[in-house]
Protein backbone atom coordinates (compact mmCIF):
# COMPACT_ATOMS: atom_id res chain seq x y z
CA UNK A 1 -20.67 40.12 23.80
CA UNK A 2 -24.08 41.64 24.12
CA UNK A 3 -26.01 43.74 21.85
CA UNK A 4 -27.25 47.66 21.67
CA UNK A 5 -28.95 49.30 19.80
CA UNK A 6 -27.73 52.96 18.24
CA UNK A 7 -31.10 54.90 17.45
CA UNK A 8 -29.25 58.00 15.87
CA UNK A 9 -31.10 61.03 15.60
CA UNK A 10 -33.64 61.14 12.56
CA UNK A 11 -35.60 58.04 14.00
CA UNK A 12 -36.48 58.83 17.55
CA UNK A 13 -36.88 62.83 16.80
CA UNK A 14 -38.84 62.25 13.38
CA UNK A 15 -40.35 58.60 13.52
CA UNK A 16 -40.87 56.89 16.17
CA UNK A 17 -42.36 54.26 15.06
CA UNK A 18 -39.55 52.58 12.79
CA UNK A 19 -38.16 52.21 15.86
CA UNK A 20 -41.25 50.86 17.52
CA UNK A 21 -41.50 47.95 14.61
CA UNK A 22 -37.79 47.01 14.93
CA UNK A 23 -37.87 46.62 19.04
CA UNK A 24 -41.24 44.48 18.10
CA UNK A 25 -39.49 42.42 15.28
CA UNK A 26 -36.34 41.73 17.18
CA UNK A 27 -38.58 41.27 20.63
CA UNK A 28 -40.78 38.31 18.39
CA UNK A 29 -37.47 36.93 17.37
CA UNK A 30 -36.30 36.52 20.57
CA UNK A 31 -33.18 38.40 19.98
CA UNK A 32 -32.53 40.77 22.59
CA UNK A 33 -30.61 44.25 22.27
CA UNK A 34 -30.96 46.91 24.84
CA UNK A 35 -30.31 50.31 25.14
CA UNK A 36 -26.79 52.35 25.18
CA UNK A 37 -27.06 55.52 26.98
CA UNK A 38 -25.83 59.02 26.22
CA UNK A 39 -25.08 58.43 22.70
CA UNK A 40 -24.73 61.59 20.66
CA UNK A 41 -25.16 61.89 16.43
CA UNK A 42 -23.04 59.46 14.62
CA UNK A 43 -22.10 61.56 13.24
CA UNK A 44 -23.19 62.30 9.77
CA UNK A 45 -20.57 60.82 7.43
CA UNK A 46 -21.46 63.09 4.37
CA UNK A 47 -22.69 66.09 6.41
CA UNK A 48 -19.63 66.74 9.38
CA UNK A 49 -17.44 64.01 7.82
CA UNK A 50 -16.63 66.57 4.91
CA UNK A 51 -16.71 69.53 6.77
CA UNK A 52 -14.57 68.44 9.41
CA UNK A 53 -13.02 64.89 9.51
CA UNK A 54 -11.16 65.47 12.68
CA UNK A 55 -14.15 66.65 14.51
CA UNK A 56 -16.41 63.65 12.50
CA UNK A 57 -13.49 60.76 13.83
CA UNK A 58 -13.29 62.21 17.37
CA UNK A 59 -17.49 62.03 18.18
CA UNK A 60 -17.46 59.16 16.06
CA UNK A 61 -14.78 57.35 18.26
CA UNK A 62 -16.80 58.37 21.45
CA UNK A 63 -19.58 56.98 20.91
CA UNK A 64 -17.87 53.51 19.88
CA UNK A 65 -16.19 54.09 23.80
CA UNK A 66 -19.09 53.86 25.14
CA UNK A 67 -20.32 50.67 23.39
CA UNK A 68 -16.90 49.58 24.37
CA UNK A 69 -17.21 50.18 28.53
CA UNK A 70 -20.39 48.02 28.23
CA UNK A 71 -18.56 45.26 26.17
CA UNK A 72 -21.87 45.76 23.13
CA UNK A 73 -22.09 45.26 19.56
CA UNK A 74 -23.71 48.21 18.07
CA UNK A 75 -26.75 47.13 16.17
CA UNK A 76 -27.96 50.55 13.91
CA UNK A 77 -31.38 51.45 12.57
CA UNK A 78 -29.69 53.41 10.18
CA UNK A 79 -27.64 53.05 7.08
CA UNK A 80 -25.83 56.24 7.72
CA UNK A 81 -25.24 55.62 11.17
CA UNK A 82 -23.75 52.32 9.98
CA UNK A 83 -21.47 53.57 7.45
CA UNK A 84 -20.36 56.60 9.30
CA UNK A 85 -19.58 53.99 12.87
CA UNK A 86 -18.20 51.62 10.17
CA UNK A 87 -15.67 53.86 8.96
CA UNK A 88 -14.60 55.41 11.61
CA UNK A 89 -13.91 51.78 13.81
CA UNK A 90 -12.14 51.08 10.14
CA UNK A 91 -9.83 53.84 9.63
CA UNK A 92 -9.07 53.69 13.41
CA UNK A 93 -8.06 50.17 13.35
CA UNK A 94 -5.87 50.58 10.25
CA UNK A 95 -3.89 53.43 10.87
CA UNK A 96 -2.35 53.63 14.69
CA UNK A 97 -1.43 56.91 14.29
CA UNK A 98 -4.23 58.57 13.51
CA UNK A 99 -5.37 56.01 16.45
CA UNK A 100 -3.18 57.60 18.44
CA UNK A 101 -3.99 60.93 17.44
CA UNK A 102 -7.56 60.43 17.99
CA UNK A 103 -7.40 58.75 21.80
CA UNK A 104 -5.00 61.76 22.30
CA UNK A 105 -8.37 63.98 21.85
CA UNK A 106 -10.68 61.50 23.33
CA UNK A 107 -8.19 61.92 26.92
CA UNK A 108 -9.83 64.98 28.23
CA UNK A 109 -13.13 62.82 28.43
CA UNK A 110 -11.97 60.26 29.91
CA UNK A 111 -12.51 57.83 26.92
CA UNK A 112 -9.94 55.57 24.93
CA UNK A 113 -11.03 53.58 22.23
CA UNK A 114 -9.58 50.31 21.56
CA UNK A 115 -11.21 48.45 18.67
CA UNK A 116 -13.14 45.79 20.74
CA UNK A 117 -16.53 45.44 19.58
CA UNK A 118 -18.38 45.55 15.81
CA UNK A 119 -20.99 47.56 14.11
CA UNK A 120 -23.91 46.13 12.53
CA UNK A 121 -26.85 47.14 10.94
CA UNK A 122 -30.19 45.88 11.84
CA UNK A 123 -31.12 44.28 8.36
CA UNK A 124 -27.66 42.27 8.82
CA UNK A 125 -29.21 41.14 12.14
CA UNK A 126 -32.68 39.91 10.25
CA UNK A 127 -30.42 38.13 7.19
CA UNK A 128 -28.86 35.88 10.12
CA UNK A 129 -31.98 35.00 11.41
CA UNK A 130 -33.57 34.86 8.44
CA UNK A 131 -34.97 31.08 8.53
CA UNK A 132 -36.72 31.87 12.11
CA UNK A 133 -38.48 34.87 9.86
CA UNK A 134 -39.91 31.95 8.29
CA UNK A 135 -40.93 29.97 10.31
CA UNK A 136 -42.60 33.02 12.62
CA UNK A 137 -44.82 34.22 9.77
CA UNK A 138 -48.52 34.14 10.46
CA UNK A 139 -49.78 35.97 7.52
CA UNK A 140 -47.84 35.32 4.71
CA UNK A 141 -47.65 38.78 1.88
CA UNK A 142 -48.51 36.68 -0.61
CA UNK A 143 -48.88 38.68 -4.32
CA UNK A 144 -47.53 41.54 -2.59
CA UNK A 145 -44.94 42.75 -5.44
CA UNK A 146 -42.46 45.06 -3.31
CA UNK A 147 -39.46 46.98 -4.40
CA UNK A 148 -36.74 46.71 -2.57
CA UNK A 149 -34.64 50.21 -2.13
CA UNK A 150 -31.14 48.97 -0.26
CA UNK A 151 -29.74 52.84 -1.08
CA UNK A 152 -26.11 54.07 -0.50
CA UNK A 153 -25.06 53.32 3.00
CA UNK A 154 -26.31 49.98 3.30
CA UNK A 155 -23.73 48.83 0.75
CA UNK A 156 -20.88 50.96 0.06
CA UNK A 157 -18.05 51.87 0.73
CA UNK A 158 -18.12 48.56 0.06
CA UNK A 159 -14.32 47.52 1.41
CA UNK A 160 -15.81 49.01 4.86
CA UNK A 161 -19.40 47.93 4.95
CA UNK A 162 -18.82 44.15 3.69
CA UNK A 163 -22.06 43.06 3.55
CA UNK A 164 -24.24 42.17 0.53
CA UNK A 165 -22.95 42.89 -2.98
CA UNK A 166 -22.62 46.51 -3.85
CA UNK A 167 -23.36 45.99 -8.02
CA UNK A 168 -25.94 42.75 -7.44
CA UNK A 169 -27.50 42.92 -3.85
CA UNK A 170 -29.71 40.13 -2.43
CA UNK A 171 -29.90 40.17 1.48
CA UNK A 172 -33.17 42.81 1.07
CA UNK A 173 -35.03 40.94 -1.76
CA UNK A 174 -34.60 37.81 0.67
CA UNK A 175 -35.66 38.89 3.68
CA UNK A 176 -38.70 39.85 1.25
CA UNK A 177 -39.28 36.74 0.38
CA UNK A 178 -38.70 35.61 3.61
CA UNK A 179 -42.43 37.32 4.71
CA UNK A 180 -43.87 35.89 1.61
CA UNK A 181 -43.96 38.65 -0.69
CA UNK A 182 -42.52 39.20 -3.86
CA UNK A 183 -39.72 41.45 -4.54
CA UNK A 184 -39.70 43.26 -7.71
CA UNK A 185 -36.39 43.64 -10.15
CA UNK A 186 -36.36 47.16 -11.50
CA UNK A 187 -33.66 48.65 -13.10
CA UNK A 188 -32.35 51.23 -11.38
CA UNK A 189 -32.27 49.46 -7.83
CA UNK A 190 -28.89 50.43 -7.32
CA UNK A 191 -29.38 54.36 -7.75
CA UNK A 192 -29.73 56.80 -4.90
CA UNK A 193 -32.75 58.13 -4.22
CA UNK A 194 -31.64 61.55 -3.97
CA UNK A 195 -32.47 62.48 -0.41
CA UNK A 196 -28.56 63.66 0.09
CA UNK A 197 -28.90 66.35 -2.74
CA UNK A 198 -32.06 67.69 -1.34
CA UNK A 199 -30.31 70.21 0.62
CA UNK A 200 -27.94 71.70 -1.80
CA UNK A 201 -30.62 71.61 -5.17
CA UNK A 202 -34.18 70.30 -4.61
CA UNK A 203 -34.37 70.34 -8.75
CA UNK A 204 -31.85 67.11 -8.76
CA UNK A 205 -33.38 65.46 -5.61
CA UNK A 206 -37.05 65.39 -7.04
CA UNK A 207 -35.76 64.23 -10.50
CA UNK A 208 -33.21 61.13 -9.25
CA UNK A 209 -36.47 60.13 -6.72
CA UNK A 210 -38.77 60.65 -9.58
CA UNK A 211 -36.52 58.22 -11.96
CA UNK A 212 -36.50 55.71 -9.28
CA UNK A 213 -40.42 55.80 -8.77
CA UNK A 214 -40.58 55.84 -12.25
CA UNK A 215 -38.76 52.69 -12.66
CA UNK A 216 -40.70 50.66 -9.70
CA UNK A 217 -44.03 51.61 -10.61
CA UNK A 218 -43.17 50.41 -14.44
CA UNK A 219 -42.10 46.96 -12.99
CA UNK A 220 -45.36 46.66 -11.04
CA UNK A 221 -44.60 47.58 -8.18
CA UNK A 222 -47.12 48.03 -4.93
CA UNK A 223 -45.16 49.83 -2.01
CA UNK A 224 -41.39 50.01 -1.46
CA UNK A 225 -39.26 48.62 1.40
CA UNK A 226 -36.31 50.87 2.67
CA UNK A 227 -33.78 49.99 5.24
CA UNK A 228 -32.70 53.64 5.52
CA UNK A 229 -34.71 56.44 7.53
CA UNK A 230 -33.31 59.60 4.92
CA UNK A 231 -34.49 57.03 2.18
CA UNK A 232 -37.73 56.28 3.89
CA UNK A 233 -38.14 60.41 4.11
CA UNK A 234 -37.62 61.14 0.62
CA UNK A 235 -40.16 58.16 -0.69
CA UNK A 236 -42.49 58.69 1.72
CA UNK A 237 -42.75 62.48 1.79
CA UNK A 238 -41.57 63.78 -1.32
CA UNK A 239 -43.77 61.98 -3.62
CA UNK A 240 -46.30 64.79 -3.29
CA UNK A 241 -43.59 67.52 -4.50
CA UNK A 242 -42.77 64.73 -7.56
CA UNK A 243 -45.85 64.73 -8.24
CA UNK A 244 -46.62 68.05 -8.38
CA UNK A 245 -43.34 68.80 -10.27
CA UNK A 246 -43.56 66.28 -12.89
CA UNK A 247 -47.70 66.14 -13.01
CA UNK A 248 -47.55 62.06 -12.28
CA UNK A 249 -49.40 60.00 -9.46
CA UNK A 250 -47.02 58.28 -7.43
């Protein structure tokens, strides 16, 4: 079974160049994982999934046929993308009829989707070859205190995602170490960062991110690592409206 990679839509239309360091990680790794064609959104698992789970299972299920006709692993760049492919392949795979019901949609394409390959995301893919991170680092981060954000997606539901633990995670603070950095224990690691609330009341978003940047920055903290593109927006971007909301310096 080979591997491909699943982009999504946030990285290649909004940055590039997360996808540019992963393709240049995996490529010094010597792991390879090429490109699935006419992939479409994952799609969003709290976005379509809630306002139409039908709809969300059905393009979900597609694009998993298409990893399928190539006989590919999916490896995702993104947590949501995970989840969202994770759950669907799950709740496919448990429950024949809504299998059934599903393929029964997927028949005007052309598609049928079977249950043959598995989803992965791209950190999982690092963790496993986490000793030849090692041994491949030139210039070790040495003093570099980072705080690792693993976010929502990357660990729960946890009975579908199965990786890492979802009340004590460790895979991101290794593969810190791993570069020789240190990663920082803050308290409220485990909290979302708020990006998901943006769109219904900016108000909460700003205040959950600011509590989180709150909390690093009190540990010591020098930059953040996300494995998340909508967490890697809200830290990155929406510091400046913290900070002019709350009058801090993040």
């Amino acid at each position: 079974m080979s591997n491909k990679y699943f982009l999504g839509c946030v990285i290649p239309g909004r940055l590039p160049y997360l996808e540019v360091s992963a393709r240049k990680t995996f490529e010094k790794l010597g792991i390879e994982i090429s490109d699935q064609a006419k992939c479409s959104c994952c799609p969003d698992p709290t976005g379509t999934g809630l306002l139409d789970h039908q709809s969300w299972l059905v393009i979900g299920a597609r694009n998993l046929c298409l990893y399928e006709e190539s006989k590919s692993d999916i490896i995702s760049l993104c947590s949501g993308c995970t989840e969202s492919l994770k759950t669907v392949k799950y709740l496919l795979d448990k429950d024949e009829n809504i299998k059934k019901e599903i393929n029964d949609k997927l028949k005007s394409i052309g598609k049928n989707y079977k249950g043959s390959i598995d989803v992965k995301h791209f950190a999982e893919i690092l963790f496993e070859n986490i000793e030849s991170i090692e041994k491949k680092v030139k210039k070790p981060l040495k003093d570099l205190k980072i705080a690792g954000h693993p976010g929502c997606h990357y660990l729960r539901p946890s009975e579908i995602i199965q990786w890492d633990d979802p009340l004590n995670p460790t895979t991101l603070d290794r593969l810190i170490e791993a570069i020789g950095a240190d990663p920082v224990d803050y308290s409220l690691k485990n909290d979302c960062c708020g990006n998901p609330v943006e769109k219904a009341d900016k108000d909460v978003s700003y205040s959950m991110l600011q509590n989180k940047l709150k909390s690093m920055k009190e540990s010591g903290t020098d930059c953040i690592a996300c494995v998340c593109p909508a967490c890697y927006q809200q830290f990155e971007f929406n510091q400046r409206e913290v900070n002019k909301k709350f009058n801090t310096d993040y």
